[in-house]
Protein backbone atom coordinates (compact mmCIF):
# COMPACT_ATOMS: atom_id res chain seq x y z
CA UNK A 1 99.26 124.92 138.89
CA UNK A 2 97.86 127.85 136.85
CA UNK A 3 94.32 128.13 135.65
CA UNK A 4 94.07 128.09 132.19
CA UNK A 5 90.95 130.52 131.48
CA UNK A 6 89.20 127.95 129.41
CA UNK A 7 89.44 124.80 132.17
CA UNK A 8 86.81 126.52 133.96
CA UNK A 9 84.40 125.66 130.59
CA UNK A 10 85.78 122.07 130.23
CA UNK A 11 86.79 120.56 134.16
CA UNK A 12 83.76 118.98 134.92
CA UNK A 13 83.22 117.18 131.25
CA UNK A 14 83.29 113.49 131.18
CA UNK A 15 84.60 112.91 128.02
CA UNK A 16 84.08 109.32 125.94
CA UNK A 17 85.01 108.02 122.65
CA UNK A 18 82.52 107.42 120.34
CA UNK A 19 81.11 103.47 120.20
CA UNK A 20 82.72 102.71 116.70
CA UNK A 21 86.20 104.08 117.61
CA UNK A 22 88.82 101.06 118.39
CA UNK A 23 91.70 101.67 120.07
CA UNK A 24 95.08 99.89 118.56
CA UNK A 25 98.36 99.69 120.16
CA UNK A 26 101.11 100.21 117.93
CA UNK A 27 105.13 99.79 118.91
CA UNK A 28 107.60 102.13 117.51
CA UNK A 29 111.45 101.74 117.51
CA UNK A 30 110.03 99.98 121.62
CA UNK A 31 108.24 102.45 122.81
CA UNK A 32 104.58 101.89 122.91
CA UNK A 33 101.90 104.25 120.96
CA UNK A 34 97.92 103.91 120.20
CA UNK A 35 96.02 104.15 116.99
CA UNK A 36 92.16 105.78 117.24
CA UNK A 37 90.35 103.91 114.29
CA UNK A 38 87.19 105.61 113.08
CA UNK A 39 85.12 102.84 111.52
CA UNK A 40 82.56 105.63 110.33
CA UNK A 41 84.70 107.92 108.65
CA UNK A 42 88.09 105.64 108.75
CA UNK A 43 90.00 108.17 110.55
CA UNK A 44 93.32 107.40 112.05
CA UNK A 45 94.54 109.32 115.36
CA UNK A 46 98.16 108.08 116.58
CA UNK A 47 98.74 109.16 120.05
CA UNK A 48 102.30 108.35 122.60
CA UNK A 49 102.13 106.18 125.45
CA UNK A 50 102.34 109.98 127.52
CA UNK A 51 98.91 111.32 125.69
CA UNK A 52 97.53 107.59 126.61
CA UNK A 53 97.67 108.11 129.95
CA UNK A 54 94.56 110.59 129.54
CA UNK A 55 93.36 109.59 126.73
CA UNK A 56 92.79 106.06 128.03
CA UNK A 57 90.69 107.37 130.76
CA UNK A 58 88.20 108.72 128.54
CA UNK A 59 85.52 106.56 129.21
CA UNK A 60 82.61 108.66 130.82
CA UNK A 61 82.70 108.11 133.90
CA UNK A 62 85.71 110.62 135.37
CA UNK A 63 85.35 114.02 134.85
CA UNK A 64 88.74 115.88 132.99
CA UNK A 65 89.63 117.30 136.16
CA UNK A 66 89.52 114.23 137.79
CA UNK A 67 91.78 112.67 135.00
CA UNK A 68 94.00 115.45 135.14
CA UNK A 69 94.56 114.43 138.69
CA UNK A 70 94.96 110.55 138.20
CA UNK A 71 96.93 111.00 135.46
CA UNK A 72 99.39 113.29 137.29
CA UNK A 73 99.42 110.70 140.03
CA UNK A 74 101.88 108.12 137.79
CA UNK A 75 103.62 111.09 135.74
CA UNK A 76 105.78 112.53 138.09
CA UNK A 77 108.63 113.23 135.55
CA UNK A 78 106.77 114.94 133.27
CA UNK A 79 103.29 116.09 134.11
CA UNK A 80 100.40 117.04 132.85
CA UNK A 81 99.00 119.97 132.76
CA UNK A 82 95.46 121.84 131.83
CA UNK A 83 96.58 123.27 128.56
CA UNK A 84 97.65 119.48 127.66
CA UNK A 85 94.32 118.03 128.85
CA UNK A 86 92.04 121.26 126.59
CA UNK A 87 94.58 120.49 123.82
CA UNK A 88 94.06 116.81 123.50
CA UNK A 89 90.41 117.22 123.70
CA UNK A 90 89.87 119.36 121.20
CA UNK A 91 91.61 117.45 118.49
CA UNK A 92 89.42 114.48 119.23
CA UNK A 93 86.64 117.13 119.33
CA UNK A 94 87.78 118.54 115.56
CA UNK A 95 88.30 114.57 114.62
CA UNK A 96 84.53 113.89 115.85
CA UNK A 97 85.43 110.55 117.70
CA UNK A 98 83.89 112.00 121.01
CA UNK A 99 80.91 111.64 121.99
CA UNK A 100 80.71 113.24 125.66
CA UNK A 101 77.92 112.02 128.11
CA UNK A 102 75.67 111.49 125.04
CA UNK A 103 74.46 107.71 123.26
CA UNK A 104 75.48 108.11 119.53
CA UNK A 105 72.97 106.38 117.68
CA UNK A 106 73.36 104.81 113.99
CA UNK A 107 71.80 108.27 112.24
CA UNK A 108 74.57 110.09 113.61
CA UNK A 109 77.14 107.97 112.63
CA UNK A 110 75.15 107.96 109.03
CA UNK A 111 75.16 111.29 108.65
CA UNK A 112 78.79 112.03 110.07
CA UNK A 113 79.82 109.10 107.34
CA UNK A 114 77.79 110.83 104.02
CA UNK A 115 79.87 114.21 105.25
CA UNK A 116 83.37 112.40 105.44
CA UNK A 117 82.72 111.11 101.89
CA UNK A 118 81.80 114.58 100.57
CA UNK A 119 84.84 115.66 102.04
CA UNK A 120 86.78 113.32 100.15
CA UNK A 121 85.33 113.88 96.93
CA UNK A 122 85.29 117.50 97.33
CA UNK A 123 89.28 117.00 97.98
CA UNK A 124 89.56 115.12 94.98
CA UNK A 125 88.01 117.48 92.77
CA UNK A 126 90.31 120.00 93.80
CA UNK A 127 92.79 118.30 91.44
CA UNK A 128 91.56 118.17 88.08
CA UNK A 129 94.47 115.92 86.84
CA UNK A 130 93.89 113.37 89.94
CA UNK A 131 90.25 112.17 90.02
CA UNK A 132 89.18 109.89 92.43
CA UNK A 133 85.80 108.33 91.13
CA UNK A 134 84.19 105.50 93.81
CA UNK A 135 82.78 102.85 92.43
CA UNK A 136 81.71 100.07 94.25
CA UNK A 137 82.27 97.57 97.64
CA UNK A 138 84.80 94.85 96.37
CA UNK A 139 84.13 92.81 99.80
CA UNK A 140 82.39 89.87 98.20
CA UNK A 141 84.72 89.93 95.41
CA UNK A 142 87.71 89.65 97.52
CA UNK A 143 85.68 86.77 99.62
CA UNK A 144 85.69 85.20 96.92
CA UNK A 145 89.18 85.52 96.21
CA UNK A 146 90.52 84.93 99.70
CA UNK A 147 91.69 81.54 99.20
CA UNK A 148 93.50 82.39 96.45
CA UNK A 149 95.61 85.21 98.98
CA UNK A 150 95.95 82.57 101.51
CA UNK A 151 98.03 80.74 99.04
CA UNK A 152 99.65 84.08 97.57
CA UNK A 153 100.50 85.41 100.74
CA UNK A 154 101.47 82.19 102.36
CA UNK A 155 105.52 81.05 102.74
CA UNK A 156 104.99 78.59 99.52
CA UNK A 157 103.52 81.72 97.69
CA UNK A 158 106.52 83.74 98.82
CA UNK A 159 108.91 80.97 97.40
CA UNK A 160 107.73 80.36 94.35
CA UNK A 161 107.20 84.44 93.80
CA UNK A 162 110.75 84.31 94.57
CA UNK A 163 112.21 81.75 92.75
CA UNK A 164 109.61 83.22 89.47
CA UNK A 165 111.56 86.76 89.58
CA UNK A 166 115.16 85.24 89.96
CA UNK A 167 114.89 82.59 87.08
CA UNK A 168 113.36 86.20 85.00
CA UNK A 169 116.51 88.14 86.28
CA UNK A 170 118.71 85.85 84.84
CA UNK A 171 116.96 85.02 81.57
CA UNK A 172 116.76 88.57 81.27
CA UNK A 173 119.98 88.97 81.67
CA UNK A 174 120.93 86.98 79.23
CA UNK A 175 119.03 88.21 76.62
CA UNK A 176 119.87 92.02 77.88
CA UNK A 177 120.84 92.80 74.62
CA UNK A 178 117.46 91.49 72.54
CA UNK A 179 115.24 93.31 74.94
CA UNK A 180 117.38 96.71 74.62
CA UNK A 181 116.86 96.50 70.88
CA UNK A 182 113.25 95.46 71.11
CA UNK A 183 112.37 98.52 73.49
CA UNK A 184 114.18 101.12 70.99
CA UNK A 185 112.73 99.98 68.61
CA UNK A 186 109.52 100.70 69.32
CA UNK A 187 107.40 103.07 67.84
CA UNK A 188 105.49 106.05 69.35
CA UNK A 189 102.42 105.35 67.12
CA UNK A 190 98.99 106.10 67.93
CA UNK A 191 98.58 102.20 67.60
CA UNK A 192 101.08 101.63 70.50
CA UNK A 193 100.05 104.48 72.66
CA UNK A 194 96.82 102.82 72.63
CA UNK A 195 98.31 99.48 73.37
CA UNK A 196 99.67 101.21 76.22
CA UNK A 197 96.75 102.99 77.56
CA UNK A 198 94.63 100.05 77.06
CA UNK A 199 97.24 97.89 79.47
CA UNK A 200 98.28 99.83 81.74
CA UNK A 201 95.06 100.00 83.83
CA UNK A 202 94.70 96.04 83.70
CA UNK A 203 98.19 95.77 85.25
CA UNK A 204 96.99 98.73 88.03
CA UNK A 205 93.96 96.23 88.44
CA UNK A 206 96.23 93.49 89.37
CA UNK A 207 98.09 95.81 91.52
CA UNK A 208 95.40 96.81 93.49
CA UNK A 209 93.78 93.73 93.46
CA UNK A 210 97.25 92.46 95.70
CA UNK A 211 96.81 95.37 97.79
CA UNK A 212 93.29 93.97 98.66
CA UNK A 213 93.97 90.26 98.85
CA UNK A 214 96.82 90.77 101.17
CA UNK A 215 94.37 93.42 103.60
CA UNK A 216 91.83 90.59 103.40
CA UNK A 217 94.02 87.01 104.22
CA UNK A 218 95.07 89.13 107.59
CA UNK A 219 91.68 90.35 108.33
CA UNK A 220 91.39 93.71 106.78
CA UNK A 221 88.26 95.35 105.15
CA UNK A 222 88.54 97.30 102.01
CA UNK A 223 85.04 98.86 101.36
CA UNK A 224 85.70 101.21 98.96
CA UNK A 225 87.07 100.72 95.44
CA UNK A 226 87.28 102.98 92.27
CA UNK A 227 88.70 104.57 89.11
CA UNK A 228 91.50 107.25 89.66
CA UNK A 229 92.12 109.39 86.46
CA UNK A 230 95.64 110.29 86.24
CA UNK A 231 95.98 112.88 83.36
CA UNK A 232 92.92 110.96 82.18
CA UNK A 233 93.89 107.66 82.27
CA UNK A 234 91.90 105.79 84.50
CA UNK A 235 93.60 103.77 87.07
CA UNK A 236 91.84 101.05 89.44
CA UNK A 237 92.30 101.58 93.13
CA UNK A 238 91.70 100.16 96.52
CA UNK A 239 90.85 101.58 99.82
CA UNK A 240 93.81 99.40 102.13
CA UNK A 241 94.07 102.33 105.07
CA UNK A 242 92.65 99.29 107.13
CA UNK A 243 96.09 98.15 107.63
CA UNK A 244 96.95 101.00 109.64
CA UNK A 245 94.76 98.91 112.42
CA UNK A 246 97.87 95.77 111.94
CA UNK A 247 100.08 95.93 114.85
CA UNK A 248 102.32 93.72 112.84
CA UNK A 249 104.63 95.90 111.20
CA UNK A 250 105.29 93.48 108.51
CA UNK A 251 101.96 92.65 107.38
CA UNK A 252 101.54 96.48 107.06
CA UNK A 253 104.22 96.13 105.19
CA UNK A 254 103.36 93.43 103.01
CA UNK A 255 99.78 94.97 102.50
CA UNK A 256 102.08 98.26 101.11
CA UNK A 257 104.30 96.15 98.84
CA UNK A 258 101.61 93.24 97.67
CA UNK A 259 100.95 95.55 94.45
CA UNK A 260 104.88 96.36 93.65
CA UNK A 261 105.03 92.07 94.24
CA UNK A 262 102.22 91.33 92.00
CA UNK A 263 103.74 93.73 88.78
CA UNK A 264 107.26 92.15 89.10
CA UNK A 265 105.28 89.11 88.89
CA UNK A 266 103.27 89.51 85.72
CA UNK A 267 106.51 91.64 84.08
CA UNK A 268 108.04 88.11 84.96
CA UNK A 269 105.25 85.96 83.68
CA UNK A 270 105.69 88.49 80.53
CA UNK A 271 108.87 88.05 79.75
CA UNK A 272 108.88 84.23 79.75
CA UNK A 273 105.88 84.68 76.80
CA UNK A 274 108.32 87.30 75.42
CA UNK A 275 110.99 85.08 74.86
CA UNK A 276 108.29 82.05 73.38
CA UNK A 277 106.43 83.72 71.19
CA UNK A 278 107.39 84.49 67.32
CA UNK A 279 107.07 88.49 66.68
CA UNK A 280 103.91 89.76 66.21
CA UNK A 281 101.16 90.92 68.84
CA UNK A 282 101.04 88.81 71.11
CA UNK A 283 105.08 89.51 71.38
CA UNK A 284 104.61 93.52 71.38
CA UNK A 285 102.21 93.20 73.88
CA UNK A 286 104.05 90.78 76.26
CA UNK A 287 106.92 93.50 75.64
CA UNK A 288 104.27 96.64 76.87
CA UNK A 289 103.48 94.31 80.15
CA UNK A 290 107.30 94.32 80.93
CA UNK A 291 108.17 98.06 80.19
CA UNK A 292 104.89 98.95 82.53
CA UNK A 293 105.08 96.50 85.34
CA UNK A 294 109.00 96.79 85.28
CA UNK A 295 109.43 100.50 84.92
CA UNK A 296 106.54 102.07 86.63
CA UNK A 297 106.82 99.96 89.66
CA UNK A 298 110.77 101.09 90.04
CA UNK A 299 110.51 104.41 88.87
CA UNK A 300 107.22 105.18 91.08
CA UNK A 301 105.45 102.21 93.20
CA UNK A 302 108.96 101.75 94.37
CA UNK A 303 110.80 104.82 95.04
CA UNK A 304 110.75 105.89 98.74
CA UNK A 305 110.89 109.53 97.50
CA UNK A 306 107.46 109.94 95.91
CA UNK A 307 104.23 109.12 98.33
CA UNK A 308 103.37 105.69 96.50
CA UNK A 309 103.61 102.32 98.25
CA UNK A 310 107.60 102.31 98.61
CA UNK A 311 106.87 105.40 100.62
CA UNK A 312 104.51 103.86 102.62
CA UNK A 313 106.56 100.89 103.27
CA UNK A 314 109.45 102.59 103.76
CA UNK A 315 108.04 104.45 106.74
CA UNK A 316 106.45 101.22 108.01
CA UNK A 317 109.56 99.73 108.23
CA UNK A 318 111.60 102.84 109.88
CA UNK A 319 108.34 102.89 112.57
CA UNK A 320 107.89 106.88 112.19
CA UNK A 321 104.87 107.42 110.81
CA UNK A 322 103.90 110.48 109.08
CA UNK A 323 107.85 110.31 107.78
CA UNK A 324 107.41 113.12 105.06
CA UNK A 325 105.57 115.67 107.20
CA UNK A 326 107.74 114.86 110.29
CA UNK A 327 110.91 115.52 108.02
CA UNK A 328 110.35 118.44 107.01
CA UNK A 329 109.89 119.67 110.62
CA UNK A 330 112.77 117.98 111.69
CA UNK A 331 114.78 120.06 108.44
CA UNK A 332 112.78 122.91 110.11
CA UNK A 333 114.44 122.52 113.39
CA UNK A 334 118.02 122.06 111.83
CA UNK A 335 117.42 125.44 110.04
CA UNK A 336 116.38 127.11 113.62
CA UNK A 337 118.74 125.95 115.35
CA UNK A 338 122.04 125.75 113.40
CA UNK A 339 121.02 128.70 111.08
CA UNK A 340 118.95 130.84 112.68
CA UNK A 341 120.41 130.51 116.13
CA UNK A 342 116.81 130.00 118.16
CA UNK A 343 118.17 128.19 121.17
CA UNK A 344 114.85 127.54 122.56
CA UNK A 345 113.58 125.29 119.94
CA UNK A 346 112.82 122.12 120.50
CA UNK A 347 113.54 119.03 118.35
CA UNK A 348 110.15 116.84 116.76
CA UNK A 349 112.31 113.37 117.09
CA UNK A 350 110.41 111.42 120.16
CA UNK A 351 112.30 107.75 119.74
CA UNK A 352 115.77 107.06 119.64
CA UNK A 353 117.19 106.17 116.62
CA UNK A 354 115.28 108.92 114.27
């Protein structure tokens, strides 16, 4: 084996995660792979089954050389070599979930937490027109709540949001034509715009309150909730990256999907006053609840295409992570190979079936 000329620097290490970092294993399209949860700065590291085999030995008491050497023991197909073991190390090293032969004590994991924050907020600034503004820790309000989700996410709560949204698709069907004519009629006055503006955040409330309940009634945390101004209108969110710590692909699905669930339910609930009510406000406003909830969870919560919860979902449900990003390298390897005529290049799919 060659020497790389920094394993002299790094062989006699004994590398070890840092006390708040769990280990999750994931499966993919059957093949096994391992989420690194950062509690302090709610990191998330996916690694293969192949990485695992060092990775899982970090645990301070081998040195990397003699890792290198166990590992190689069971990887006779394809094995390891120095470069892989320097490479892996240093992105857990840039991630700061290692903590070598050294006790990390709560100041450190303090301090490393106020500088993951600042990071975020100085990302978020970047973006004048997307403002994320945290507010507050919604874990005793969604204690609270969480016998309410136990019923909402429960099969009896899945029925009756069922049955709710088909008896709406049919009465709204039926009155297609009424609600056509209601929504062109409408007029772009300030009066409605501020109907609108004044709405539309309580719906993205309810949205994100789903998000949380459903994190919560399978064990989640969501610590961190806030005001995100969109072009200036401010829209509630929820911190649900916990659910990347499910091994249950359909609860992380479900947690991605509670807030499209919960609009089609009120733009249900909203056309049954709709259809009640005698015109007036309370009719104009049930009408503003059904072109939001309806339109904005289709158009955008919904669509695959944009990085909103259908996104999310989507990928959950496909098991490749990082879809978007692992796309375009995949429509970067089509280019190379088929275009450009590289014949050394080497595809980024890793499961069958991508």
């Amino acid at each position: 084996m060659t020497t790389h000329p920094l394993w002299q620097y790094v062989a006699h290490l004994k590398p070890q995660l840092r006390g708040h970092v769990e280990v999750i294993p994931h499966v993919y399209r059957g093949e096994r792979w391992y989420v690194l949860h950062d509690h302090s700065s709610k990191q998330y590291l996916r690694f293969n089954e192949h990485a695992y085999a060092i990775l899982g030995r970090f645990d301070g008491d081998l040195t990397l050389e003699e890792i290198l050497d166990h590992a190689n023991e069971t990887q006779n197909d394809y094995p390891f070599t120095q470069e892989d073991v320097i490479g892996l190390l240093g992105q857990l090293d840039a991630a700061e979930v290692l903590k070598g032969g050294l006790p990390v004590n709560a100041q450190d994991v303090f301090h490393q937490y106020k500088a993951s924050k600042k990071k975020k907020r100085q990302r978020s600034y970047m973006n004048p027109l997307s403002i994320k503004l945290p507010l507050l820790n919604p874990d005793k309000l969604l204690n609270a709540l969480a016998p309410l989700g136990k019923i909402l996410f429960s099969t009896w709560g899945l029925w009756i949001w069922a049955l709710t949204l088909m008896l709406a698709l049919l009465l709204g069907l039926t009155h297609a034509g009424e609600l056509k004519n209601a929504m062109l009629s409408l007029d772009i006055s300030s009066g409605q715009l501020l109907a609108m503006w004044l709405i539309y955040p309580f719906i993205k409330a309810m949205h994100e309150l789903g998000h949380g309940l459903a994190l919560k009634t399978w064990g989640g945390e969501v610590s961190e909730m806030g005001i995100n101004l969109l072009i200036f209108m401010p829209v509630p969110y929820v911190d649900a990256t916990d659910s990347y710590t499910f091994g249950n692909k359909w609860r992380r699905m479900a947690v991605g999907a509670a807030g499209i669930f919960v609009e089609l339910f009120l733009a249900s609930l909203a056309l049954f006053l709709w259809l009640a009510v005698e015109p007036g406000i309370v009719k104009d406003m049930a009408l503003n609840v059904i072109i939001i909830a309806t339109f904005s969870t289709l158009l955008f919560n919904g669509n695959p295409l944009m990085r909103y919860d259908g996104y999310f979902v989507f990928e959950d449900w496909l098991e490749i992570p990082n879809l978007a990003t692992r796309a375009k390298r995949y429509y970067y390897y089509l280019i190379q190979k088929y275009i450009l005529k590289i014949s050394n290049v080497q595809s980024p799919v890793t499961a069958v079936g991508e």
